[in-house]
PDB file of N, CA and C in Angstrom:
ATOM      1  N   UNK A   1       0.840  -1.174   0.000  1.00  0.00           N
ATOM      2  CA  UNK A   1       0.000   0.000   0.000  1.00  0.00           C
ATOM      3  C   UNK A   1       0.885   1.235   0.000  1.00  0.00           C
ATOM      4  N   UNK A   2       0.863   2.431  -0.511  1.00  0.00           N
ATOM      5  CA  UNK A   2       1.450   3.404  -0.958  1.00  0.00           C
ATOM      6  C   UNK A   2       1.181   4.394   0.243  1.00  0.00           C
ATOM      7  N   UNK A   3       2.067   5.527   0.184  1.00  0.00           N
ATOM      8  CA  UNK A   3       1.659   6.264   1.410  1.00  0.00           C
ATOM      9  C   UNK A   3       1.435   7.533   0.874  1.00  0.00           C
ATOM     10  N   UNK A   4       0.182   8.137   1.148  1.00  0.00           N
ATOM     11  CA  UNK A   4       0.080   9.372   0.624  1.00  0.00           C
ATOM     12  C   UNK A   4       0.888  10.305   1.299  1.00  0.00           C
ATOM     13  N   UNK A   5       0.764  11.491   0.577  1.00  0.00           N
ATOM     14  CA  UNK A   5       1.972  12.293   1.273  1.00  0.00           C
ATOM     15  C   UNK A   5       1.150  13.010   2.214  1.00  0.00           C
ATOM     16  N   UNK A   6       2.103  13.337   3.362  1.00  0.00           N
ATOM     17  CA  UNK A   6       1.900  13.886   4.388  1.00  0.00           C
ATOM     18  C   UNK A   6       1.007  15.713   4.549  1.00  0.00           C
ATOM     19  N   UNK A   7       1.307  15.938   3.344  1.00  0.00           N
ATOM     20  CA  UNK A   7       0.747  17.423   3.296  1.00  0.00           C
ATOM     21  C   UNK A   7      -0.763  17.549   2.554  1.00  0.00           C
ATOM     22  N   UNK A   8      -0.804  16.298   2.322  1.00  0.00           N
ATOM     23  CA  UNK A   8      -2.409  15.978   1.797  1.00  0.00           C
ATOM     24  C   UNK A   8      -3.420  15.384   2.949  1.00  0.00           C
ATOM     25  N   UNK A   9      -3.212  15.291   3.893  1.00  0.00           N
ATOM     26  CA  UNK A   9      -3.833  14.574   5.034  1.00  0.00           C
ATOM     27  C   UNK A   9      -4.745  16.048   5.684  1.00  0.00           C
ATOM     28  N   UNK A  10      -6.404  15.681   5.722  1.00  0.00           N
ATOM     29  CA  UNK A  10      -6.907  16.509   5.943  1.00  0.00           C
ATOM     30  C   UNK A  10      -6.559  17.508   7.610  1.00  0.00           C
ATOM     31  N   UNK A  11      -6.583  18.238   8.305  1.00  0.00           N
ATOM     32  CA  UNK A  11      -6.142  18.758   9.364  1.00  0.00           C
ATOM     33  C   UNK A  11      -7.504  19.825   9.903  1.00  0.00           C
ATOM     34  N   UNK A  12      -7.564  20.560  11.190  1.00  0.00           N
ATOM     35  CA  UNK A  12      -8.540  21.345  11.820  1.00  0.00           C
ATOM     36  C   UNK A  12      -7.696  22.559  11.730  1.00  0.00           C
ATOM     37  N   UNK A  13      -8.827  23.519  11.697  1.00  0.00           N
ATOM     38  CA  UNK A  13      -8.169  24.966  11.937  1.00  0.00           C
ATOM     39  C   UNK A  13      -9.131  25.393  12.838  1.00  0.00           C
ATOM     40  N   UNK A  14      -9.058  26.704  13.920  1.00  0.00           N
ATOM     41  CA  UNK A  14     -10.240  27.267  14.372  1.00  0.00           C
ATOM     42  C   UNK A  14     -10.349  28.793  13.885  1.00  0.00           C
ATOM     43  N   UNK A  15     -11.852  29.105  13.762  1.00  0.00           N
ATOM     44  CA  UNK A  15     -11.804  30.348  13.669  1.00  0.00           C
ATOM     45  C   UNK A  15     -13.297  30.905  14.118  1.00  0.00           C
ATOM     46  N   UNK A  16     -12.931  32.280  14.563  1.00  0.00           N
ATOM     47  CA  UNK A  16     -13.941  32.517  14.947  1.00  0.00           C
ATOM     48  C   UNK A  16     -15.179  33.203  14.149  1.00  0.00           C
ATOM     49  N   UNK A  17     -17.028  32.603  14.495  1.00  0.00           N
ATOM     50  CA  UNK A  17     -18.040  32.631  13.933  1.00  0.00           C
ATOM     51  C   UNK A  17     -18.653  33.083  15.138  1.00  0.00           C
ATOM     52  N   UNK A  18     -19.400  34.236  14.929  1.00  0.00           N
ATOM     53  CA  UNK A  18     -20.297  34.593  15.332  1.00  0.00           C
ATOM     54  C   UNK A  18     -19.901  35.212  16.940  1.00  0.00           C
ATOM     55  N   UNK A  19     -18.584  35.394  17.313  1.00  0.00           N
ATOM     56  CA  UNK A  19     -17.858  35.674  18.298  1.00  0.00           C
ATOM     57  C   UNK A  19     -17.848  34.171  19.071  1.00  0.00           C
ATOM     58  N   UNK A  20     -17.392  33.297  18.472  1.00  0.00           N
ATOM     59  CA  UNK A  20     -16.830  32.042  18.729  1.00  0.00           C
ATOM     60  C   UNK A  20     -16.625  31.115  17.991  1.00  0.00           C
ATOM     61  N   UNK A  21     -15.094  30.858  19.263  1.00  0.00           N
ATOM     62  CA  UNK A  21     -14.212  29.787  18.309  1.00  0.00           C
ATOM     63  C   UNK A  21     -14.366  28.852  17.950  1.00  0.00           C
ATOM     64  N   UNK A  22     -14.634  28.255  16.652  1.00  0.00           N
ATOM     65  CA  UNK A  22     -15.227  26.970  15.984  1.00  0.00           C
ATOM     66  C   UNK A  22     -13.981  26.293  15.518  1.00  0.00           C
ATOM     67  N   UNK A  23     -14.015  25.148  15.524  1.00  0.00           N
ATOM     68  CA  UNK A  23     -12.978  23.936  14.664  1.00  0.00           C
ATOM     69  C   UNK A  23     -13.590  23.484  13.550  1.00  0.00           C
ATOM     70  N   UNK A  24     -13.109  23.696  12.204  1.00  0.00           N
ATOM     71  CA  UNK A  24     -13.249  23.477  11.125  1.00  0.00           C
ATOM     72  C   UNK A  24     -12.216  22.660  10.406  1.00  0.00           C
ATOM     73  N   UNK A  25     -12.776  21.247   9.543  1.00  0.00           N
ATOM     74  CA  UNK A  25     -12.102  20.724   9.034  1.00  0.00           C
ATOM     75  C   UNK A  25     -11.009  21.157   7.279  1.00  0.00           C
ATOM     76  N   UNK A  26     -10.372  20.835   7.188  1.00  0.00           N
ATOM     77  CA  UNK A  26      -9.805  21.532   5.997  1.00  0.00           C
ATOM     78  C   UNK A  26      -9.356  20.274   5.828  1.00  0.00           C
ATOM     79  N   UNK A  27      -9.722  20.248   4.213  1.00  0.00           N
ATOM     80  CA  UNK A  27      -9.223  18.850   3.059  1.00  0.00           C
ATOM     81  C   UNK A  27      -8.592  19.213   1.928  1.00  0.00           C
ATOM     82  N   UNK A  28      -7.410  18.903   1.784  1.00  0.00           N
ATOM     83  CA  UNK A  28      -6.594  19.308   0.392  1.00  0.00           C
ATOM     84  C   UNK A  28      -6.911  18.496  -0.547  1.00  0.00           C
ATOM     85  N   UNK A  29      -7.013  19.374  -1.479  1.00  0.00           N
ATOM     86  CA  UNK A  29      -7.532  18.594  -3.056  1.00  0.00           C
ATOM     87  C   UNK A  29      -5.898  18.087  -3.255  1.00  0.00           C
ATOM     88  N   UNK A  30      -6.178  16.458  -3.866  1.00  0.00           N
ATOM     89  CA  UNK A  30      -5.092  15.707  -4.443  1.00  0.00           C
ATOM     90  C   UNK A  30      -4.441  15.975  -5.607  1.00  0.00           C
ATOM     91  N   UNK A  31      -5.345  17.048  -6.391  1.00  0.00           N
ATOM     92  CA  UNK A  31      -4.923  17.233  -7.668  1.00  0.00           C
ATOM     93  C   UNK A  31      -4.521  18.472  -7.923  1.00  0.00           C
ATOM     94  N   UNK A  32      -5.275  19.398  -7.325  1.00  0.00           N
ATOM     95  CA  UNK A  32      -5.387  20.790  -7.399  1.00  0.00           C
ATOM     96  C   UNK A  32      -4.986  21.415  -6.143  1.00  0.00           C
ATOM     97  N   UNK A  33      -4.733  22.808  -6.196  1.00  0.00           N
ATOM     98  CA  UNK A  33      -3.959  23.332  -5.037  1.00  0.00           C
ATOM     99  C   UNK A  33      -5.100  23.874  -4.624  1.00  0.00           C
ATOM    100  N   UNK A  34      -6.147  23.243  -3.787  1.00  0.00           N
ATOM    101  CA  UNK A  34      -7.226  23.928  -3.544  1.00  0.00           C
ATOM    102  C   UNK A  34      -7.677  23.344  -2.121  1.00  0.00           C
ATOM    103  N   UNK A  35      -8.590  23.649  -1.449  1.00  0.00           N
ATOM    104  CA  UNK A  35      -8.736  23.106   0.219  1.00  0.00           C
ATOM    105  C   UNK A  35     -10.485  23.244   0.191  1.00  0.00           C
ATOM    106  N   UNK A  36     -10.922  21.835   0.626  1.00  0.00           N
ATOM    107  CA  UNK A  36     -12.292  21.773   0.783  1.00  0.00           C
ATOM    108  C   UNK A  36     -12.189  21.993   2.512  1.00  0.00           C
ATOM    109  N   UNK A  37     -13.505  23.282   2.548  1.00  0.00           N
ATOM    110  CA  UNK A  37     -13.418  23.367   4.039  1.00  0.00           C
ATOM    111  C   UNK A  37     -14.634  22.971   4.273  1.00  0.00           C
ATOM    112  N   UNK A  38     -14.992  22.269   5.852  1.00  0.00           N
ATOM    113  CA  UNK A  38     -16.191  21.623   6.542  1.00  0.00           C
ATOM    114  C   UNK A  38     -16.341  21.804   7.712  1.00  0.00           C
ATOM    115  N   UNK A  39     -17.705  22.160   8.156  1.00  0.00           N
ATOM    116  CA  UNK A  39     -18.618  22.226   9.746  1.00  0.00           C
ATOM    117  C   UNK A  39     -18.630  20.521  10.161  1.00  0.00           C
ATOM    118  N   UNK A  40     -18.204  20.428  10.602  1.00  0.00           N
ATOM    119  CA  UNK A  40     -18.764  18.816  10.820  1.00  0.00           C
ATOM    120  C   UNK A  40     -18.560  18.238   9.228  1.00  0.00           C
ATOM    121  N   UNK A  41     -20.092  17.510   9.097  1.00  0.00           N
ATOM    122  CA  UNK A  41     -20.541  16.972   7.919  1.00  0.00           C
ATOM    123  C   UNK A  41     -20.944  17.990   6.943  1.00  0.00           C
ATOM    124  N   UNK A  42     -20.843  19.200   6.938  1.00  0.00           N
ATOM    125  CA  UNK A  42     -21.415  20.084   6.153  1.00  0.00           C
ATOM    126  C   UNK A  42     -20.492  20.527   5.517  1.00  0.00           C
ATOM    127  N   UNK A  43     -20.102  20.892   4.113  1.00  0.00           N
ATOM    128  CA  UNK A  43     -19.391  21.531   3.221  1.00  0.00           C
ATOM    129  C   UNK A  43     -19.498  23.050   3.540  1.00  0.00           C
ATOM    130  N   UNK A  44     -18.709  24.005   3.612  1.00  0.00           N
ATOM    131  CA  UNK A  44     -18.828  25.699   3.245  1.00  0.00           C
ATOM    132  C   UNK A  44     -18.900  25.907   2.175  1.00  0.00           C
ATOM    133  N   UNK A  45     -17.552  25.335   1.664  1.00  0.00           N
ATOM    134  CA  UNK A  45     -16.874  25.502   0.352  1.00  0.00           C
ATOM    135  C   UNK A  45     -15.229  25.331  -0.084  1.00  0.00           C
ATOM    136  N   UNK A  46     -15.100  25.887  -0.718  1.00  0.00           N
ATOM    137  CA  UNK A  46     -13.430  25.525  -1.227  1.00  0.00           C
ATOM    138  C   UNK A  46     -12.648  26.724  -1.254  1.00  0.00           C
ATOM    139  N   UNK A  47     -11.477  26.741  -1.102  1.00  0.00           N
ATOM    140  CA  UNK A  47     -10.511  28.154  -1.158  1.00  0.00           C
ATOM    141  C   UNK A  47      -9.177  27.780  -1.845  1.00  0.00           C
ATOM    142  N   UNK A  48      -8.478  28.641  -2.302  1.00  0.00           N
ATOM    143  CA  UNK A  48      -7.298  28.463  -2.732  1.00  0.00           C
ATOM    144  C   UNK A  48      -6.347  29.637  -3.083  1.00  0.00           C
ATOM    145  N   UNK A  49      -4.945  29.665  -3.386  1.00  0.00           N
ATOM    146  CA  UNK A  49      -4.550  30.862  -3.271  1.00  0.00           C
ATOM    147  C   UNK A  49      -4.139  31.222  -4.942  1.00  0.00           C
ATOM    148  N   UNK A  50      -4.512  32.774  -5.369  1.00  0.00           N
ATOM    149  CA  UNK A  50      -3.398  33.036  -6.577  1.00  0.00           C
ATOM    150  C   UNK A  50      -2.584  33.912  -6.430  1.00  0.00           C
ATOM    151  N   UNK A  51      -1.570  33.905  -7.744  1.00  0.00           N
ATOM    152  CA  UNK A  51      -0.559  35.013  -7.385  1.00  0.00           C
ATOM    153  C   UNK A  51      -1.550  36.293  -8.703  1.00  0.00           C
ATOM    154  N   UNK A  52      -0.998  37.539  -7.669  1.00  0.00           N
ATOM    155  CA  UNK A  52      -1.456  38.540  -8.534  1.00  0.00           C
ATOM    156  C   UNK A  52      -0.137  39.993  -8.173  1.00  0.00           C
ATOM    157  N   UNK A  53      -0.784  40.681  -8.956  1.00  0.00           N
ATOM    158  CA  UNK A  53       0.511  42.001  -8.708  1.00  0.00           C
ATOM    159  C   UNK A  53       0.746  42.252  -7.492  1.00  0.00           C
ATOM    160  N   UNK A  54      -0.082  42.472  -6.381  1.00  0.00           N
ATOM    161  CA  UNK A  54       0.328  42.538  -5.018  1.00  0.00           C
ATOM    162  C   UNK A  54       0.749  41.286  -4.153  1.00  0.00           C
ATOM    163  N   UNK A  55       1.355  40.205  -4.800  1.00  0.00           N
ATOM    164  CA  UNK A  55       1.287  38.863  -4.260  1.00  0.00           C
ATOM    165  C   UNK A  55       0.365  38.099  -4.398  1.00  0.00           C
ATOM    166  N   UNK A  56       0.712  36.859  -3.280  1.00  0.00           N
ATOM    167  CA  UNK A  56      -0.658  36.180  -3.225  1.00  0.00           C
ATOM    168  C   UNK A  56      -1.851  36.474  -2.462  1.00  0.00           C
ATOM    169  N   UNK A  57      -2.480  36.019  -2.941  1.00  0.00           N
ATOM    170  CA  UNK A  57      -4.399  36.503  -1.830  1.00  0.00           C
ATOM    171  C   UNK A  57      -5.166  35.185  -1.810  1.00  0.00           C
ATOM    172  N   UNK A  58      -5.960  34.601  -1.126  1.00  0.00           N
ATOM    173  CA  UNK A  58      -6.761  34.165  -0.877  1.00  0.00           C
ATOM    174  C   UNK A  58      -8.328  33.993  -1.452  1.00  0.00           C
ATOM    175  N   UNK A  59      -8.708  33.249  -2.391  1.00  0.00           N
ATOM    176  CA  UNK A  59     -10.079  33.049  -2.926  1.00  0.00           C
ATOM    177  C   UNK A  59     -11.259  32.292  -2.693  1.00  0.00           C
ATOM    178  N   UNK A  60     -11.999  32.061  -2.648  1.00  0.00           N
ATOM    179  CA  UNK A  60     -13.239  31.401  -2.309  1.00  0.00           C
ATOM    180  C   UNK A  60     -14.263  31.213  -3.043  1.00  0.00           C
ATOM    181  N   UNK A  61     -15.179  30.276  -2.919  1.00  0.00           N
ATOM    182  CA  UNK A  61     -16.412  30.007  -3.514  1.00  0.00           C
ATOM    183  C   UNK A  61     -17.253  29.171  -2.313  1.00  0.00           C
ATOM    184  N   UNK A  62     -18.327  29.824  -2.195  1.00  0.00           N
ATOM    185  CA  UNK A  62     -18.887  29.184  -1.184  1.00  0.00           C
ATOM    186  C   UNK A  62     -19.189  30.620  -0.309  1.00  0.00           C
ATOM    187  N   UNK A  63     -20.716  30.946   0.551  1.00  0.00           N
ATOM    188  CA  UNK A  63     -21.097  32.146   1.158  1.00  0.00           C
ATOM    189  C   UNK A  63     -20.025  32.054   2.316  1.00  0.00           C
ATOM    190  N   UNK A  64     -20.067  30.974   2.982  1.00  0.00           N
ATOM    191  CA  UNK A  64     -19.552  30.843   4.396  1.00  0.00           C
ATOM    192  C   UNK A  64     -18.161  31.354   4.133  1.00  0.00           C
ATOM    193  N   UNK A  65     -17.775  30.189   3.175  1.00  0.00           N
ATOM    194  CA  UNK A  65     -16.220  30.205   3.160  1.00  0.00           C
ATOM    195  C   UNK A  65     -15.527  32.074   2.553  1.00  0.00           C
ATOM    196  N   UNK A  66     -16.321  32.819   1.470  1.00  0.00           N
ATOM    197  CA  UNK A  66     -16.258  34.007   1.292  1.00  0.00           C
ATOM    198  C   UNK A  66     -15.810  34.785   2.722  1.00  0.00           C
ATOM    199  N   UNK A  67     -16.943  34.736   3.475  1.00  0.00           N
ATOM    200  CA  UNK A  67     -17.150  35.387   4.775  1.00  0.00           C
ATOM    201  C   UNK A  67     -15.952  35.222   5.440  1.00  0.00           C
ATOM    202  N   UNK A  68     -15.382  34.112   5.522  1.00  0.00           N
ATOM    203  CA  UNK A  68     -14.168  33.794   6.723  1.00  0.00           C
ATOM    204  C   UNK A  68     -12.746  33.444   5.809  1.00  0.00           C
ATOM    205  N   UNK A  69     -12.718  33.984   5.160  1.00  0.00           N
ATOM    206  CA  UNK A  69     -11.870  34.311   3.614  1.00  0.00           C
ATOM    207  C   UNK A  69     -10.036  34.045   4.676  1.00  0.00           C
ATOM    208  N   UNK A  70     -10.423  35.453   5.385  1.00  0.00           N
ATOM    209  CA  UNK A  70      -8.883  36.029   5.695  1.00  0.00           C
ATOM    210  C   UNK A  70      -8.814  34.984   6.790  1.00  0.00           C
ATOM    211  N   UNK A  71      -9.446  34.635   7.686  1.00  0.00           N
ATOM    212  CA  UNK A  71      -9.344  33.859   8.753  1.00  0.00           C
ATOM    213  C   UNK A  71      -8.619  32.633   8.420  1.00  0.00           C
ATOM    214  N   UNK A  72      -9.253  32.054   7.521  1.00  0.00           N
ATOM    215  CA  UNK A  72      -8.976  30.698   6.882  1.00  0.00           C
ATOM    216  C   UNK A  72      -7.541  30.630   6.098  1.00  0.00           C
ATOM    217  N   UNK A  73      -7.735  31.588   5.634  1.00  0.00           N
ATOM    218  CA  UNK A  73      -6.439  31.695   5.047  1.00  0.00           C
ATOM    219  C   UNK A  73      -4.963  31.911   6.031  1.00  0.00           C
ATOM    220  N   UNK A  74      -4.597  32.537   6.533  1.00  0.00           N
ATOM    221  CA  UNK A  74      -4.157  32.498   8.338  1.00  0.00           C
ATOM    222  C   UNK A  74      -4.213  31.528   8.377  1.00  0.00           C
ATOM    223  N   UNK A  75      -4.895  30.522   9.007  1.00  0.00           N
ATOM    224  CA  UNK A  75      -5.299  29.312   9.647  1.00  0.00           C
ATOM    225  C   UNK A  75      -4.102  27.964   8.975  1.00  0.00           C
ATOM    226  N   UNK A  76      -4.599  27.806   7.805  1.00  0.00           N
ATOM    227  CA  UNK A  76      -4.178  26.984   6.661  1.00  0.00           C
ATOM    228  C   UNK A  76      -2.817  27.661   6.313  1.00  0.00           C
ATOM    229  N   UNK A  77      -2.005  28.988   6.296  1.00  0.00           N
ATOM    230  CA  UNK A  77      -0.659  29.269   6.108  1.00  0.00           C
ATOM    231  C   UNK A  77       0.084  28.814   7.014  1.00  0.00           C
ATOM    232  N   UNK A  78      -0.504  29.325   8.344  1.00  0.00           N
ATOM    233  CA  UNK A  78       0.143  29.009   9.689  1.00  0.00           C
ATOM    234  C   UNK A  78       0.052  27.263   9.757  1.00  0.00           C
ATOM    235  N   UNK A  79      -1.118  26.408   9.635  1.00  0.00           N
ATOM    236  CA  UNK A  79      -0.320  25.276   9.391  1.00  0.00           C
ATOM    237  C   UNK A  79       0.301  24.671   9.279  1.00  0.00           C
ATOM    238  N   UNK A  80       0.510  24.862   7.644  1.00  0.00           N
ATOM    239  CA  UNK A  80       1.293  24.680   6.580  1.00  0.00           C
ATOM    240  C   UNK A  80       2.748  24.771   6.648  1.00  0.00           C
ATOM    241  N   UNK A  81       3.349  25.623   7.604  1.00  0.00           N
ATOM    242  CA  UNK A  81       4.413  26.466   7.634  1.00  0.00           C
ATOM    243  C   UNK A  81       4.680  25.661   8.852  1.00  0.00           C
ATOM    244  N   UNK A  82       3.944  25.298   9.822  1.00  0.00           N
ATOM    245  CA  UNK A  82       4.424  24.580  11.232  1.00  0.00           C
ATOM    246  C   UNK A  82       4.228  22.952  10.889  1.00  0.00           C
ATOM    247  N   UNK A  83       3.897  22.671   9.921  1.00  0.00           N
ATOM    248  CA  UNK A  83       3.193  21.128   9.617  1.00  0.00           C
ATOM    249  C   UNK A  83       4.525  20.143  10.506  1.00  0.00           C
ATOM    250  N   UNK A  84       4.812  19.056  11.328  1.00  0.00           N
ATOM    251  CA  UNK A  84       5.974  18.505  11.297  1.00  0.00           C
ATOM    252  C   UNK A  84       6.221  17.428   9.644  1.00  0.00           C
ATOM    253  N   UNK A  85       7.659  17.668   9.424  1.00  0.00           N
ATOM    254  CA  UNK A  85       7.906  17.235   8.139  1.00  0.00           C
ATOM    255  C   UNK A  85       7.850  15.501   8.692  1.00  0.00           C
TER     256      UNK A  85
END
């Protein structure tokens, strides 16, 4: 059996809704550089980053996931950046 790589393994972030801190799941797409985010069992939506003239920024599709744009994004850098290799 093969081992997927370590930076594809879904992980929690928290952020805060509604003036409280929620744990939200985050799932990296296998193919695409993109992150399915989830309440529980419930989908928000998906985010991902592009590069543009001022750097990179943060995108979304999905109402929720729009809304908590910058949060999420934070969340998922800071991760990313602390992940153990």
């Amino acid at each position: 059996m093969g081992n997927i790589e370590e930076g594809w393994e879904p992980f929690e972030v928290q952020v805060i809704i509604e003036g409280e801190l929620r744990p939200l799941l985050v799932v990296p797409d296998l193919e695409e550089p993109k992150y399915a985010i989830f309440d529980q069992h419930t989908t928000l939506g998906v985010m991902w980053q592009e590069l543009g003239g001022s750097g990179k920024s943060w995108c979304g599709e999905g109402m929720a996931v729009e809304a908590l744009l910058e949060q999420l994004g934070e969340q998922i850098e800071n991760y990313l950046q602390n992940k153990p290799i």
